[in-house]
Protein backbone atom coordinates (compact mmCIF):
# COMPACT_ATOMS: atom_id res chain seq x y z
CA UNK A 1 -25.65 22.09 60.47
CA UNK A 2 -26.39 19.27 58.32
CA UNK A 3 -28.27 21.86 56.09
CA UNK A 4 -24.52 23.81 55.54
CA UNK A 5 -22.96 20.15 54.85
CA UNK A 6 -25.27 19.06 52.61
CA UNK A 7 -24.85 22.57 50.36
CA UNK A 8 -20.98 22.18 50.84
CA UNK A 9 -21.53 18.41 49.24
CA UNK A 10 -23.45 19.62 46.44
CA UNK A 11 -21.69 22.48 45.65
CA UNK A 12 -18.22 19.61 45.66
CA UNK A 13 -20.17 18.20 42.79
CA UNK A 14 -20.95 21.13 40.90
CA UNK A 15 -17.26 22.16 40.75
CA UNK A 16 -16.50 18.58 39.75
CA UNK A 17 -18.63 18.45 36.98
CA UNK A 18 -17.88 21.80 36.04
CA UNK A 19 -14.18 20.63 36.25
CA UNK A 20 -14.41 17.67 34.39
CA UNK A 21 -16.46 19.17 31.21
CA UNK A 22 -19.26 17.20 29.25
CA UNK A 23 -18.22 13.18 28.86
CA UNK A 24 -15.86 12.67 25.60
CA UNK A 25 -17.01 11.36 22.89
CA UNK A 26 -16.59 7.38 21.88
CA UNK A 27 -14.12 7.22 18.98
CA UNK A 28 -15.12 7.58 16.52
CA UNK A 29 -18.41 9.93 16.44
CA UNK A 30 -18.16 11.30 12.97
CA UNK A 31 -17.26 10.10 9.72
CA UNK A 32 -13.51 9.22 9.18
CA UNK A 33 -11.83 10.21 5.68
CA UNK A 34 -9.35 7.25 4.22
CA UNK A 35 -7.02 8.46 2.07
CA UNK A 36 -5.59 6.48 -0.92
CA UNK A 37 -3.06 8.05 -2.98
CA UNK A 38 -3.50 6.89 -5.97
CA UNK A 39 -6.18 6.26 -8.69
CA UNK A 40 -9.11 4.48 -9.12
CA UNK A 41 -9.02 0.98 -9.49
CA UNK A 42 -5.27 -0.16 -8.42
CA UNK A 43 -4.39 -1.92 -5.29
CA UNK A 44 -4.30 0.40 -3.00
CA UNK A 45 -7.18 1.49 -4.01
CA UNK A 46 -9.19 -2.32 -3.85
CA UNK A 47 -7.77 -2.49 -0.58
CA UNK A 48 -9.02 0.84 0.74
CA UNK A 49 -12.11 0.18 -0.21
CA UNK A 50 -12.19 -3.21 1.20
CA UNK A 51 -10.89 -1.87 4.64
CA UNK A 52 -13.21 1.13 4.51
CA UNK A 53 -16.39 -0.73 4.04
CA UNK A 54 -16.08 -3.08 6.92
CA UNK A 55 -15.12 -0.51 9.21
CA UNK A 56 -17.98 1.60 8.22
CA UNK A 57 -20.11 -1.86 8.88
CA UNK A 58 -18.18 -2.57 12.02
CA UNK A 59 -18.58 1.15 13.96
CA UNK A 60 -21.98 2.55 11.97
CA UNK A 61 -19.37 5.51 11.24
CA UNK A 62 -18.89 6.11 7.63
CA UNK A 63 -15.30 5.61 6.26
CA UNK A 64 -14.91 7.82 3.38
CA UNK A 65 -12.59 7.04 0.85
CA UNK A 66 -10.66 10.16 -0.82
CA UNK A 67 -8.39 9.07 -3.96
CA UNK A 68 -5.39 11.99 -3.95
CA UNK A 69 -3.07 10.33 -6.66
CA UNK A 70 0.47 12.04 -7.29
CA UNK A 71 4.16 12.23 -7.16
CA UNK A 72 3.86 8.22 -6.55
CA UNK A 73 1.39 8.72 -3.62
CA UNK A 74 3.39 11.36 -1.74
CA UNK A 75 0.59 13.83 -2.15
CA UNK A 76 -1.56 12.04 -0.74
CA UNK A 77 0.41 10.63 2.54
CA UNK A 78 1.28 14.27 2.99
CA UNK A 79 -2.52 14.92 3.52
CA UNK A 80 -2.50 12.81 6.15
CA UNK A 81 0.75 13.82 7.42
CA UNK A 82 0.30 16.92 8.08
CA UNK A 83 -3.45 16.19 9.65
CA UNK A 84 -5.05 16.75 12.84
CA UNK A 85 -4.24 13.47 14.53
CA UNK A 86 -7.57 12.66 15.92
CA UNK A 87 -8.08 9.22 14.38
CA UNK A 88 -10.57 10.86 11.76
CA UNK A 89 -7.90 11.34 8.49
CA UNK A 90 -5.86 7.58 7.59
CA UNK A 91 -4.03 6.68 5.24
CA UNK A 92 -3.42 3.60 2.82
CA UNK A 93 0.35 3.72 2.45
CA UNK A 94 2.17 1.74 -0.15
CA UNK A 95 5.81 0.65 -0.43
CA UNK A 96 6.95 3.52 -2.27
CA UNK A 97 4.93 6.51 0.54
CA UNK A 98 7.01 4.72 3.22
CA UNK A 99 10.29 2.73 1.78
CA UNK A 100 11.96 4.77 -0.66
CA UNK A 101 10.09 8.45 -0.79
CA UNK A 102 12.94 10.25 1.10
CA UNK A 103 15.56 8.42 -1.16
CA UNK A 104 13.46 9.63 -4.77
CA UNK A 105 12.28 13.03 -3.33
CA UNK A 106 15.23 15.65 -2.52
CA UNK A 107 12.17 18.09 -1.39
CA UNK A 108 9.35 15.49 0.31
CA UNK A 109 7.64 17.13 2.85
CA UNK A 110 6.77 14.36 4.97
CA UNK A 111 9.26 12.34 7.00
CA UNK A 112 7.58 8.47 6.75
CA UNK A 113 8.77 7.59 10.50
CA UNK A 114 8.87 11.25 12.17
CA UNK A 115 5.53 12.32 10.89
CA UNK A 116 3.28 9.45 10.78
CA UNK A 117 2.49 6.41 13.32
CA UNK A 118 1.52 2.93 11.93
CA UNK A 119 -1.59 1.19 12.86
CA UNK A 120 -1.43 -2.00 11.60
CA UNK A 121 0.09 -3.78 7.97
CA UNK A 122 -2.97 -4.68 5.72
CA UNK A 123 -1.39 -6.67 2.57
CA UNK A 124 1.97 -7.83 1.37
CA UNK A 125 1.26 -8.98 -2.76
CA UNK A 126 3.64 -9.71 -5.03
CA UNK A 127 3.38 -8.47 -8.85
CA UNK A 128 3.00 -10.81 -11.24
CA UNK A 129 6.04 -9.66 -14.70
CA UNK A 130 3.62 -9.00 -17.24
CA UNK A 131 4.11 -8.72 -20.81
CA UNK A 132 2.43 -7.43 -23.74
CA UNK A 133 1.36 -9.84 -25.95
CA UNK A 134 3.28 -8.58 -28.86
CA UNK A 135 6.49 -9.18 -27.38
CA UNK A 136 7.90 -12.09 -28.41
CA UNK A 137 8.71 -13.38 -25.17
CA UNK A 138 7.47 -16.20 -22.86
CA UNK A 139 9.43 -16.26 -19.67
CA UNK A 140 11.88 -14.37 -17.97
CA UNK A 141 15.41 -15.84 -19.79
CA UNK A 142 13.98 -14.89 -23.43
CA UNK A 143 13.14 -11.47 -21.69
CA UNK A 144 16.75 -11.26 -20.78
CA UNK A 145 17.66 -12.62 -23.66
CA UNK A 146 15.52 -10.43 -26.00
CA UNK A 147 16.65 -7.28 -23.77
CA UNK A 148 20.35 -7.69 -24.24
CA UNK A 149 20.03 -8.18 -28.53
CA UNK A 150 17.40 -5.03 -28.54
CA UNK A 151 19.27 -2.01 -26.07
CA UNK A 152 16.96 0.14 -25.47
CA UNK A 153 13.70 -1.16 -26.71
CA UNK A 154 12.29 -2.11 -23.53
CA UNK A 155 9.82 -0.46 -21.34
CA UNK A 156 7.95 -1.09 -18.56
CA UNK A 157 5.19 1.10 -16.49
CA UNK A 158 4.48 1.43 -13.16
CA UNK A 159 1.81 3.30 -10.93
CA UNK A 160 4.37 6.35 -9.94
CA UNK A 161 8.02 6.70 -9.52
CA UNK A 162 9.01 4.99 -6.40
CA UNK A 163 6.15 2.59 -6.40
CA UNK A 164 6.97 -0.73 -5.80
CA UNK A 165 6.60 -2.30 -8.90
CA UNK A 166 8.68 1.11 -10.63
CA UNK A 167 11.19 -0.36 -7.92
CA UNK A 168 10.95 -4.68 -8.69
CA UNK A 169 11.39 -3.23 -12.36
CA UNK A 170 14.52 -1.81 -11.72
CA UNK A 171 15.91 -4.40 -9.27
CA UNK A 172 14.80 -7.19 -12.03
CA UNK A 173 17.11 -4.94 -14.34
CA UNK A 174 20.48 -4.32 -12.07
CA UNK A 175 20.30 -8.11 -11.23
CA UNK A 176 19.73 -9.26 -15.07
CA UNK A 177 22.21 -6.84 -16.58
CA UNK A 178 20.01 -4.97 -18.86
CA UNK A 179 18.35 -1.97 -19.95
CA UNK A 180 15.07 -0.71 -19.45
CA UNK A 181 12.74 2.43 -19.63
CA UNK A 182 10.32 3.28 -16.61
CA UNK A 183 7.28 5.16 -17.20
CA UNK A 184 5.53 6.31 -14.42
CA UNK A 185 1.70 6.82 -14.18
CA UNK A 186 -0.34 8.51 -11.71
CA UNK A 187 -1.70 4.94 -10.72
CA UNK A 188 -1.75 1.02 -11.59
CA UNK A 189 -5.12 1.59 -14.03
CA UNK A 190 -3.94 3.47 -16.36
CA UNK A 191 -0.49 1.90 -16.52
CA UNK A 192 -2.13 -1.11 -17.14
CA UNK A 193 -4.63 0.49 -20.21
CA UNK A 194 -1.28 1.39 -21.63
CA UNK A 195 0.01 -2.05 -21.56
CA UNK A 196 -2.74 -3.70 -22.99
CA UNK A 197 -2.57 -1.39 -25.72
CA UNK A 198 1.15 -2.27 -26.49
CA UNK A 199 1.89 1.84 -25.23
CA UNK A 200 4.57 0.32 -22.99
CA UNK A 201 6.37 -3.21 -23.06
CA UNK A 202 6.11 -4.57 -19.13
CA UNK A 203 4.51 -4.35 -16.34
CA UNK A 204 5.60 -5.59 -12.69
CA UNK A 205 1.62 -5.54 -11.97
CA UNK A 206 -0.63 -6.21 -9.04
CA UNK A 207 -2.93 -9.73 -9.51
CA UNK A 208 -6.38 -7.94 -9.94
CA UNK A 209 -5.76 -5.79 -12.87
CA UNK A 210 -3.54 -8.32 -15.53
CA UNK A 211 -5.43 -11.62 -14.50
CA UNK A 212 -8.45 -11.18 -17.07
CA UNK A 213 -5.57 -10.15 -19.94
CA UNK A 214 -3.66 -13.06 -18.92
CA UNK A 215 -6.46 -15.46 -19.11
CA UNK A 216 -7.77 -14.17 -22.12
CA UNK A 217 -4.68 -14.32 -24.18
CA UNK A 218 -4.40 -10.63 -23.99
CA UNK A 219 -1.11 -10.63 -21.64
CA UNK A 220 1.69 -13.25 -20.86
CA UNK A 221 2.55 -13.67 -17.57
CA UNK A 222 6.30 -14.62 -17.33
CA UNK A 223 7.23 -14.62 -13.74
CA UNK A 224 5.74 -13.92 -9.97
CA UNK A 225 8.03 -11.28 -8.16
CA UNK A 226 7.29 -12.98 -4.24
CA UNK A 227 9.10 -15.84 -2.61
CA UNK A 228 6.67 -18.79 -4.15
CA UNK A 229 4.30 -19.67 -6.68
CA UNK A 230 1.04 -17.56 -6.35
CA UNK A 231 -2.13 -20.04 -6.40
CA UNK A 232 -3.58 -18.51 -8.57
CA UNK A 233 -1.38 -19.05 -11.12
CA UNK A 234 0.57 -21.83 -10.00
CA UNK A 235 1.93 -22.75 -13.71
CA UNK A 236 3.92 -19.41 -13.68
CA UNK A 237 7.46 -20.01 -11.90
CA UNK A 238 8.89 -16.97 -9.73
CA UNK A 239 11.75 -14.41 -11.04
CA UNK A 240 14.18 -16.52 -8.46
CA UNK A 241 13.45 -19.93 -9.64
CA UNK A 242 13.40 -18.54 -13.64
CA UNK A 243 17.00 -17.14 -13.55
CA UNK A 244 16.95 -14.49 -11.21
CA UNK A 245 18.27 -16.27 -7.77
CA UNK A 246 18.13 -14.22 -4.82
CA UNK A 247 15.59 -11.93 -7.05
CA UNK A 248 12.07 -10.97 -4.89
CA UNK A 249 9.65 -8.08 -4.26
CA UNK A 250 6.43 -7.99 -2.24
CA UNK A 251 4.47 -4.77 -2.08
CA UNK A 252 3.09 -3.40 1.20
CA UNK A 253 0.20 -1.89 2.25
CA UNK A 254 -0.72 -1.01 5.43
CA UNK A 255 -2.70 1.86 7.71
CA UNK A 256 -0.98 4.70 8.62
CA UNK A 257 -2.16 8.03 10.89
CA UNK A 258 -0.78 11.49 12.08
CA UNK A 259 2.39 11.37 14.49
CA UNK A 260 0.79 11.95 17.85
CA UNK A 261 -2.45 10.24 17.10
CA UNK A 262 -4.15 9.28 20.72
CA UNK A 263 -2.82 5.24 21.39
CA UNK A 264 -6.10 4.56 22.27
CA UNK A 265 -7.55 5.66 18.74
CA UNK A 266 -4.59 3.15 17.09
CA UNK A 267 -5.34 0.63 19.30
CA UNK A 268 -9.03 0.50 18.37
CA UNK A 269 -8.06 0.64 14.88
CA UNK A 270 -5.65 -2.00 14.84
CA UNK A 271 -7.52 -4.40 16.65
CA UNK A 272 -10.63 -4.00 14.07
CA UNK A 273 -8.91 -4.46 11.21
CA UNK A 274 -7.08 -7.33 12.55
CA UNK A 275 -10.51 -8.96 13.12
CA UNK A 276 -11.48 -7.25 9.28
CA UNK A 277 -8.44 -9.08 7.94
CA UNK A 278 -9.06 -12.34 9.65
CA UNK A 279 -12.83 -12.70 8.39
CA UNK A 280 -13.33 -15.40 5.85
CA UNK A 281 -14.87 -13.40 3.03
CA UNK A 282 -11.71 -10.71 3.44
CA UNK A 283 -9.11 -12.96 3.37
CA UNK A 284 -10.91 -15.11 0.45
CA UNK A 285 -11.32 -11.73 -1.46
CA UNK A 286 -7.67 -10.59 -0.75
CA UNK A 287 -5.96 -14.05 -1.94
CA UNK A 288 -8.37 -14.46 -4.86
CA UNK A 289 -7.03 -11.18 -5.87
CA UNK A 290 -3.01 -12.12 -5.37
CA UNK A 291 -2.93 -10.28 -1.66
CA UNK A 292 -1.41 -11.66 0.99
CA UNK A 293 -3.46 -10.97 4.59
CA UNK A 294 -0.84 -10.24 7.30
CA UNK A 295 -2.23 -7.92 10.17
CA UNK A 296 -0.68 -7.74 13.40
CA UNK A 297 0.57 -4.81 15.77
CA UNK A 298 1.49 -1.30 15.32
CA UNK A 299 4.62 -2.09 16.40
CA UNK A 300 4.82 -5.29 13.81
CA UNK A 301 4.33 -2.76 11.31
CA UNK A 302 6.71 -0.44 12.49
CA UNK A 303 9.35 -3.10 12.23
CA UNK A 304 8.27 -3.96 8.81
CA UNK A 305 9.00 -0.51 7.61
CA UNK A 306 12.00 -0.28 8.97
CA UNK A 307 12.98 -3.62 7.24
CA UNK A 308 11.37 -1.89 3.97
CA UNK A 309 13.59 1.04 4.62
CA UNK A 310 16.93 -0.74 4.76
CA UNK A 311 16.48 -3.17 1.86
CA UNK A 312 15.14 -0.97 -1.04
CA UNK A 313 16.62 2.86 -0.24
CA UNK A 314 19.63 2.68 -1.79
CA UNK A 315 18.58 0.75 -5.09
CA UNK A 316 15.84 3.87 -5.20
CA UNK A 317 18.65 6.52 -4.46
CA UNK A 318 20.32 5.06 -8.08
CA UNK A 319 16.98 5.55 -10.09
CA UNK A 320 16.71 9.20 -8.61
């Protein structure tokens, strides 16, 4: 008798086994692609990069970063849209992916809330208004000034239509009352090139990329496009306090995965990269480069978009 109980036990925990399948595996168990749609060398990019090296430190997984510039980084948040959503494809989404896409793009083939789930805002920077050194212009009233006595001789770059500093350019014009020429690039880089060359007029640019110019002589920086001075250039007023009242843009950058994306896989990720962001050599990196660490919850950043959403969609619907 106890011979037939003990087979009934062990066959119990055959079928139990069999029934359960072999033990899943811990998240993540294979490398994990970042995408960042835009070029080389722009914020998005910096950030990326930042973010994907300490997670591939953090996990001993290895966070591959995949530039897929385009269409002012729709291509490559459609990537990751339409994804597995396994926690193994992320995206770096900017202001422009997530704000304003569905108000430039009569055709976008993402939705930014139905088809993606936030994990966690990385970086609000504001630009710094850059000008070329050949324009004879030091701050932002002889910009306005110089605008209005030369229609039409004005323009200013940007890393994609839609992109947030294609969008503080055009805000900076509707509230100034004047005219000016966007150019979009397929990233922050080689708008920049372009600038320094004298190709275009402006730029509404991120810290990293104008600070050398601007120290060197090479650029003027007339204004900073955030709520207060940036440290590291604390001479240069903001747009607000220079003529513009009421006048401010911040950028946004934050993680973003497939809708339906397993809440234990966003959880892990958000609560790494808030401990990422608030390491000292992250958050001296980020400020030294004009970012602004913010972190939080998914649902922080789902909040924030929304916010993003309402503010800038219907200033982007006019520049359609």
């Amino acid at each position: 008798m106890r011979g037939v109980f003990r087979g009934v036990f062990l066959a119990g925990l055959l079928a139990s086994a069999v029934a359960a399948g072999p033990a899943a595996a811990e998240y993540p168990d294979r490398p994990i692609q970042l995408v960042v749609p835009f070029t080389p060398g722009g914020n998005t990019d910096i950030l990326g990069r930042v973010i994907a090296q300490k997670l591939s430190q953090a996990w001993g997984a290895n966070v591959v970063v995949e530039n897929r510039p385009g269409a002012g980084g729709t291509i490559g948040v459609n990537v990751v849209a339409k994804a597995k959503p396994d926690g193994y494809t992320i995206v770096m989404a900017a202001f422009g992916t997530l704000f304003v896409a569905q108000s430039l793009y009569e055709n976008l083939p993402y939705d930014p809330v139905a088809d993606l789930d936030p994990v966690i805002i990385v970086a609000t920077p504001p630009t710094v208004l850059t000008a070329t050194a050949r324009l004879p212009v030091n701050n932002v009233a002889e910009l306005i000034a110089y605008a209005k006595q030369h229609p039409g001789a004005l323009n200013y770059g940007s890393s994609g239509k839609g992109t947030s500093n294609h969008l503080f350019g055009a805000l900076f014009a509707s509230m100034a009352g004047i005219s000016m020429t966007h150019v979009p690039y397929k990233g922050s880089g080689p708008a920049i090139t372009d600038l320094v060359a004298g190709q275009t007029q402006l730029n509404f640019a991120p810290f990293p990329l104008v600070l050398p110019s601007i120290k060197a002589g090479t650029l003027k920086a007339l204004a900073v496009t955030g709520p207060r001075r940036s440290p590291l250039l604390p001479d240069v007023p903001t747009v607000a306090e220079s003529g513009l009242p009421g006048y401010e843009g911040q950028g946004w950058f934050g993680l973003m995965v497939p809708k339906g994306t397993p809440k234990d896989i966003v959880d892990k990720l958000n609560a790494e990269v808030n401990r990422i962001l608030q390491s000292p050599d992250v958050r001296k990196n980020l400020i030294e480069d004009g970012a602004v660490p913010v972190g939080g919850t998914p649902q922080d950043a789902a909040n924030s978009i929304a916010a993003g959403i309402a503010k800038w969609k219907d200033l982007a619907a006019r520049t359609r």
